[in-house]
Structure formats: C-alpha cells, structure tokens
Protein backbone atom coordinates (compact mmCIF):
# COMPACT_ATOMS: atom_id res chain seq x y z
CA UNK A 1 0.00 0.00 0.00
CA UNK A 2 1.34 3.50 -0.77
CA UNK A 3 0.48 6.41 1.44
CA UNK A 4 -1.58 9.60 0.49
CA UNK A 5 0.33 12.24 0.66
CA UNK A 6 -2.34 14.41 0.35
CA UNK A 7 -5.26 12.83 2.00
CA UNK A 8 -7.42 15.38 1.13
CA UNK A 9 -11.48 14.86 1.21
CA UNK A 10 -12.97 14.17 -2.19
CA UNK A 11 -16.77 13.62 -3.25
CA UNK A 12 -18.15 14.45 0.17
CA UNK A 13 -22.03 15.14 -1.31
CA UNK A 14 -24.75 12.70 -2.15
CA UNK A 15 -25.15 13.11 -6.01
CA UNK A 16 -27.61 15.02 -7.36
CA UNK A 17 -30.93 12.45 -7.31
CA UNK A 18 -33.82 14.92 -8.26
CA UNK A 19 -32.33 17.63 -10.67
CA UNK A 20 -34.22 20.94 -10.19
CA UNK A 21 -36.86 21.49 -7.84
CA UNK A 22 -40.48 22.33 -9.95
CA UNK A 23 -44.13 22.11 -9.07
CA UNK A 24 -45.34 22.08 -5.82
CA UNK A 25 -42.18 21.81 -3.89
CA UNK A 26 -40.45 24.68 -6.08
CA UNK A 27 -43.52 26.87 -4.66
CA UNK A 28 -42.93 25.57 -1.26
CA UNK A 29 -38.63 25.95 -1.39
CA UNK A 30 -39.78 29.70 -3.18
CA UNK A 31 -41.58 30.77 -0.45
CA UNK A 32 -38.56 30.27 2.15
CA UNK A 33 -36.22 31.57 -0.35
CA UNK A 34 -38.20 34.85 -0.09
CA UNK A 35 -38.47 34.99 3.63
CA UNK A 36 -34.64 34.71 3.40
CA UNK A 37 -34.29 37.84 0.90
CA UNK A 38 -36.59 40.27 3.35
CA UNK A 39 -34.45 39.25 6.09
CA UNK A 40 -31.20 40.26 4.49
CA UNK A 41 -29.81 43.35 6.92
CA UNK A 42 -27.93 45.43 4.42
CA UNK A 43 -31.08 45.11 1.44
CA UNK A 44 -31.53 48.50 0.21
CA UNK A 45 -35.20 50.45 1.45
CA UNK A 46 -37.92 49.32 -1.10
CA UNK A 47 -35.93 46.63 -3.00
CA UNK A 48 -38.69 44.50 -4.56
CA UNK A 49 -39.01 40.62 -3.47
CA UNK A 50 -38.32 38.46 -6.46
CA UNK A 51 -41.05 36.42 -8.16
CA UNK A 52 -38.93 34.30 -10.34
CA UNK A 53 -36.70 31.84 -8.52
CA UNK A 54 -34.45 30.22 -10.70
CA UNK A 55 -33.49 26.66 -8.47
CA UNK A 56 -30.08 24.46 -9.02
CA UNK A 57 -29.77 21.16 -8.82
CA UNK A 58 -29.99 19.50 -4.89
CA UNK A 59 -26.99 17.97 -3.40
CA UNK A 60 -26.65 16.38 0.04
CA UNK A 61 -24.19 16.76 2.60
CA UNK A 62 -24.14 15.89 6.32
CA UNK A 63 -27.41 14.59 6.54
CA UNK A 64 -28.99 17.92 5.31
CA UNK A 65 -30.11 18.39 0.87
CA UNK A 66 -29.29 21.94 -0.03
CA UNK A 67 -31.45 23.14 -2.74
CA UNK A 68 -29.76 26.94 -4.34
CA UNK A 69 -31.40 29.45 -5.69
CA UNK A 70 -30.90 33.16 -7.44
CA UNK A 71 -33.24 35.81 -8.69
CA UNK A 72 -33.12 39.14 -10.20
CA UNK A 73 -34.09 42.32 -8.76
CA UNK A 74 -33.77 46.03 -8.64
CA UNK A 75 -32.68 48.25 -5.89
CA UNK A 76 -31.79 51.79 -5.23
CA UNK A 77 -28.23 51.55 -3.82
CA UNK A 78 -27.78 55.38 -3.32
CA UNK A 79 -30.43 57.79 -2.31
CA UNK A 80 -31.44 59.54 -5.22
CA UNK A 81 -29.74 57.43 -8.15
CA UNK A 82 -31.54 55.09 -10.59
CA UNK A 83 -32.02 51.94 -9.91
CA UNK A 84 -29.81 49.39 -10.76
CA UNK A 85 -30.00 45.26 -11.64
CA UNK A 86 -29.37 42.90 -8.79
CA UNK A 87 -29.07 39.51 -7.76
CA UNK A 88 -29.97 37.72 -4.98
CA UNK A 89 -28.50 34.21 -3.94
CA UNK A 90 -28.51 31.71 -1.43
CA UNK A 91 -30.18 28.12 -0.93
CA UNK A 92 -32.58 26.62 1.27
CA UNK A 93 -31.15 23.38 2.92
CA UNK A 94 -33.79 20.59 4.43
CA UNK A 95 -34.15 17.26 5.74
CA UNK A 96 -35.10 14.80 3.46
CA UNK A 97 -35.84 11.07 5.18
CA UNK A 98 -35.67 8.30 2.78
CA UNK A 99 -39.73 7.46 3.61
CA UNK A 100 -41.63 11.12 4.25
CA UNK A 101 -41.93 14.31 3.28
CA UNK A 102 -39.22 17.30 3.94
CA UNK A 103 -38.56 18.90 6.72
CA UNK A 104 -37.24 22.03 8.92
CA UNK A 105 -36.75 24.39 5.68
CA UNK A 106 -34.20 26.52 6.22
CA UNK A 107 -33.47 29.29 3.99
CA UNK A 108 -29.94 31.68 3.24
CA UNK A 109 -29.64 34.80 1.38
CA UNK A 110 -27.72 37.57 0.46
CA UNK A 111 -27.31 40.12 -2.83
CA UNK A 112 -24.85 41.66 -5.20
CA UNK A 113 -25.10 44.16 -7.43
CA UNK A 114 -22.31 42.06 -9.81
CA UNK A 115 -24.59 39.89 -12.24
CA UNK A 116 -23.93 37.74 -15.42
CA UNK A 117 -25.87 40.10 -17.60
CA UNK A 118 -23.65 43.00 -17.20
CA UNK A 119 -20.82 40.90 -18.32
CA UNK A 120 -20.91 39.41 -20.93
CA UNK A 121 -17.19 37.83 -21.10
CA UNK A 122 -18.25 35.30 -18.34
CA UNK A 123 -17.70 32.04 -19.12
CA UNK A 124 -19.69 31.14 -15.96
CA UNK A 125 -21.51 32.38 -13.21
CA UNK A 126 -20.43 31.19 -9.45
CA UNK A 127 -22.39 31.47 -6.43
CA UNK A 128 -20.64 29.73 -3.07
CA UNK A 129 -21.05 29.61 0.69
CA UNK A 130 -19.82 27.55 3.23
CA UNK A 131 -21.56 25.21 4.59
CA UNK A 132 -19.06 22.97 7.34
CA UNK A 133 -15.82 22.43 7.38
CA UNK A 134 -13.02 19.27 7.48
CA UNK A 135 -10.33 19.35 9.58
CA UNK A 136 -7.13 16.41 9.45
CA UNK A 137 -4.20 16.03 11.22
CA UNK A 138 -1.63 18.30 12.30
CA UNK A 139 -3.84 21.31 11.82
CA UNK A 140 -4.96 21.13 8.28
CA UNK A 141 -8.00 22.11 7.46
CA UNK A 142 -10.70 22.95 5.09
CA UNK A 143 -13.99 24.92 4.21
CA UNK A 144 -16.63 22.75 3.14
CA UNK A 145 -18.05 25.16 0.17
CA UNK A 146 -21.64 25.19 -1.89
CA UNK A 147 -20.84 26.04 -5.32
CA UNK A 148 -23.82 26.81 -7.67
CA UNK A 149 -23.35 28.69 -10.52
CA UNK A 150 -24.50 28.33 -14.25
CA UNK A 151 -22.78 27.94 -18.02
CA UNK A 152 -22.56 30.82 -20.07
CA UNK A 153 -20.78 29.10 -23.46
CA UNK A 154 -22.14 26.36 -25.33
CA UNK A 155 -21.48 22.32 -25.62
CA UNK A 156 -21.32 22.26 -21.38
CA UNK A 157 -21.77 19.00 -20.29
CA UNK A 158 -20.16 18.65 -16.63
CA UNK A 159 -18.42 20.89 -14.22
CA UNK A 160 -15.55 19.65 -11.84
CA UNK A 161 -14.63 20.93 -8.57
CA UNK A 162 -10.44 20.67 -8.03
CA UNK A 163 -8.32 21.38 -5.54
CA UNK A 164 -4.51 20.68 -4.92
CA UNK A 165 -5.03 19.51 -8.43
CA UNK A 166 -7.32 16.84 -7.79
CA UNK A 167 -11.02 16.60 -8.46
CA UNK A 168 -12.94 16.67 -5.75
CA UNK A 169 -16.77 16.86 -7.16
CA UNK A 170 -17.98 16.23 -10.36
CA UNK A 171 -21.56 17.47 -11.51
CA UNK A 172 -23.38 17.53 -15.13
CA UNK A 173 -24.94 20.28 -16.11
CA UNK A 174 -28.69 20.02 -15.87
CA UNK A 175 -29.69 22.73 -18.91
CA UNK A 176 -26.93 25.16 -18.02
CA UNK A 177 -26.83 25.18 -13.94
CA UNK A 178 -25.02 22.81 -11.94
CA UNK A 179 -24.18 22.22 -8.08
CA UNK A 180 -20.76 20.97 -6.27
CA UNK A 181 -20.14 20.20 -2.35
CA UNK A 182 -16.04 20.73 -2.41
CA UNK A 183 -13.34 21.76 0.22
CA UNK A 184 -12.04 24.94 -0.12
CA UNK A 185 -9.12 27.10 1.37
CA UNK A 186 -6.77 23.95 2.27
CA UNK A 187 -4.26 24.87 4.84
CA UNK A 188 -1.65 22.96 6.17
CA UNK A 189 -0.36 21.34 3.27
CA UNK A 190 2.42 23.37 2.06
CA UNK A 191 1.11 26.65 0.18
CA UNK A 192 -2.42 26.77 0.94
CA UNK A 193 -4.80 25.52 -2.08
CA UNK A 194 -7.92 26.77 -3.54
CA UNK A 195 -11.05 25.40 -5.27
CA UNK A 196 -11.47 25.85 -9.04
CA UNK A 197 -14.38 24.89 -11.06
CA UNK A 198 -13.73 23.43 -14.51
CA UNK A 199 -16.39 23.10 -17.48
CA UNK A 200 -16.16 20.37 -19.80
CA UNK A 201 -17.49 19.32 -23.11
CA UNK A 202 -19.06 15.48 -23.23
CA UNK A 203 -15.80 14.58 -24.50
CA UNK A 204 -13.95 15.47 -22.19
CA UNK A 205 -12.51 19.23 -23.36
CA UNK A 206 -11.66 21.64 -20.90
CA UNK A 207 -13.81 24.65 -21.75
CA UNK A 208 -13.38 26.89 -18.99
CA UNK A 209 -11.90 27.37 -15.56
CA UNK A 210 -12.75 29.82 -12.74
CA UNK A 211 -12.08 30.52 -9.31
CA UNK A 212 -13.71 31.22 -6.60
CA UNK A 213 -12.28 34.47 -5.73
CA UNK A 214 -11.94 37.92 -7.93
CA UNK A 215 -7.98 37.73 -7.74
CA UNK A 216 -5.35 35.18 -7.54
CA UNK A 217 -6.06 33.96 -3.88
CA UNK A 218 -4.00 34.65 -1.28
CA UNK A 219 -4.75 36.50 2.29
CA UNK A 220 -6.47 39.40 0.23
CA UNK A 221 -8.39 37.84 -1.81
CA UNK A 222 -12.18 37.33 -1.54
CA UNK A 223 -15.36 35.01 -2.51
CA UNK A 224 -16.75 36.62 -5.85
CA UNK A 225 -20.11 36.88 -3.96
C-alpha cells in the first residue's frame, strides 16, 4: 500500500438524485427563499421581493439536501440614483428522510449588485457559501463550500470541482446550472490551495476554468459573492 500524501477529502455530497426542484415543492422551497431575501440586513429600502426563482440542482451533505437558488431584482443603492440590476443568492437546505416528506426548511440569502448580464465575457456564473468544514491532522483544514453557478458558453456538459489539483466533485450540467459540495481554502499542506471549477465538453474538453475568488487567492483575496 502506498500512502496519500495528500489525503485530502474528495466527493463528500450525495449526487444530485432529483435535478431541479419544480411544481409544488419549487412553490414551497420559493416561499422560504423569499423569507430569506426580506431578512437580508444590508437590502436596500424598497428593493422589490423576487417572483422568479431560478433553483439548481440539490446535493446532500451531512445529513442535510441543499437546494440553491438566485433571482433578479432592482434596488436603489444610493439615495437619489436610478435603480440598478441585482441579484440575490442563497439556498434553502432541508431534511429529506428516505420514507416522508421534507422537513425544517431553512433558507440563506444575500445580494450583489455584480450579475452575469452586465458581463458578458463570463464564461460562468459562481455562487458559493460555506456550509461545514473538514479538519485532518496536524492542523490542516478545510472549508466545506456550496458552489452553484450556471454555463454561459455552449457544448457544457459537466463541471468539476479541483483542488490541490485533484477533483474533488464532479456534476453535469442540468440545462446550463449545476451544483458541487467541495473543500475549499486547504491549509496545512504546504502553500495553501484553492477550489477551481472546470467546465467540460461530453468529451472530455476543458472549456473553462474559474475561481472562486476575484484575484489570484491569497490572504487578500475574496469570494466573488
């Protein structure tokens, strides 16, 4: 037997066993989703609820399904200027038993005022939040991340999740959104590592690769959102 020298977590998440939320239960998931988006502190005065949730694909971790969501919106951000395009994000994670219905809903959200459709050179669109965390020996640790995000370029078939280079979480894309469960911000193994999500054609070509954070990631660098 040869030791891992890296014995980093990998494929963490229950796969994807329902694909995106519709019907009754999309109503039901909706309705927390917008409880979430009142709730948010910093929300601009006025800001309009979303009507139209747009849901990802489920995954399960820990014994809870996370369900994500965005929606578009409009808010004022500065008294007395137009107002501009936003987006909000989050999930709502539940419990799910095997023989029943779900149970204790409970819905995230925040906003940005960054969105796909003012830029059109993404290749995708990444949402994230933590959602636990791994630690191994001596110290090293790791952010157990939500990613969520959707395909803006044509012939996507699956997204990876890699870290350290190794894949971590694999997901197809389900139209163009997809969901991954994947550590994050690995410490304690050398230079720290961090996630990147890959985008690949059914044969297996590399169309895109993006990063969590809006710079090369290092102690200043932050989530995109």
């Amino acid at each position: 037997m040869t030791l891992d020298p890296k014995p980093i977590p990998r494929f963490l998440a229950d796969a994807c066993r329902y694909g995106i939320p519709d019907g009754r239960f999309a109503a039901k998931l909706s309705e927390s989703f917008v409880e979430a988006c009142a709730a948010i502190d910093d929300l601009p005065p006025g800001t309009a609820m979303p009507t139209e949730i747009y849901w990802y694909p489920e995954r399960t971790f820990s014994g809870r399904t996370y369900s994500p969501a965005t929606a578009y919106g409009e808010a004022v951000m500065e008294s007395g200027s137009e107002p501009v395009r936003i987006e909000f994000f989050g999930y709502v994670s539940y419990l799910q038993p095997e023989d029943g219905d779900p149970h204790d809903f409970t819905p995230t959200a925040d906003f940005t005022d960054v969105t796909a459709l003012d830029n059109p050179d993404w290749k995708v669109d990444l949402n994230d939040e933590v959602i636990g965390e791994w630690n191994g020996e001596h110290g090293r640790h790791a952010d157990i991340t939500l990613v969520w995000g959707r395909t803006l370029i044509e012939a996507a078939y699956a997204v990876s999740a890699e870290i350290a280079e190794l894949t971590v979480d694999q997901d197809p894309v389900f139209g163009d959104r997809f969901t991954l469960v994947a550590p994050d911000a690995l410490k304690k193994y050398g230079d720290d590592a961090f996630l990147e999500v890959k985008v690949w054609t059914e044969r297996g070509k590399e169309l895109a690769t993006e990063s969590l954070y809006e710079e090369s990631p290092s102690e200043d660098a932050t989530p995109k959102s």
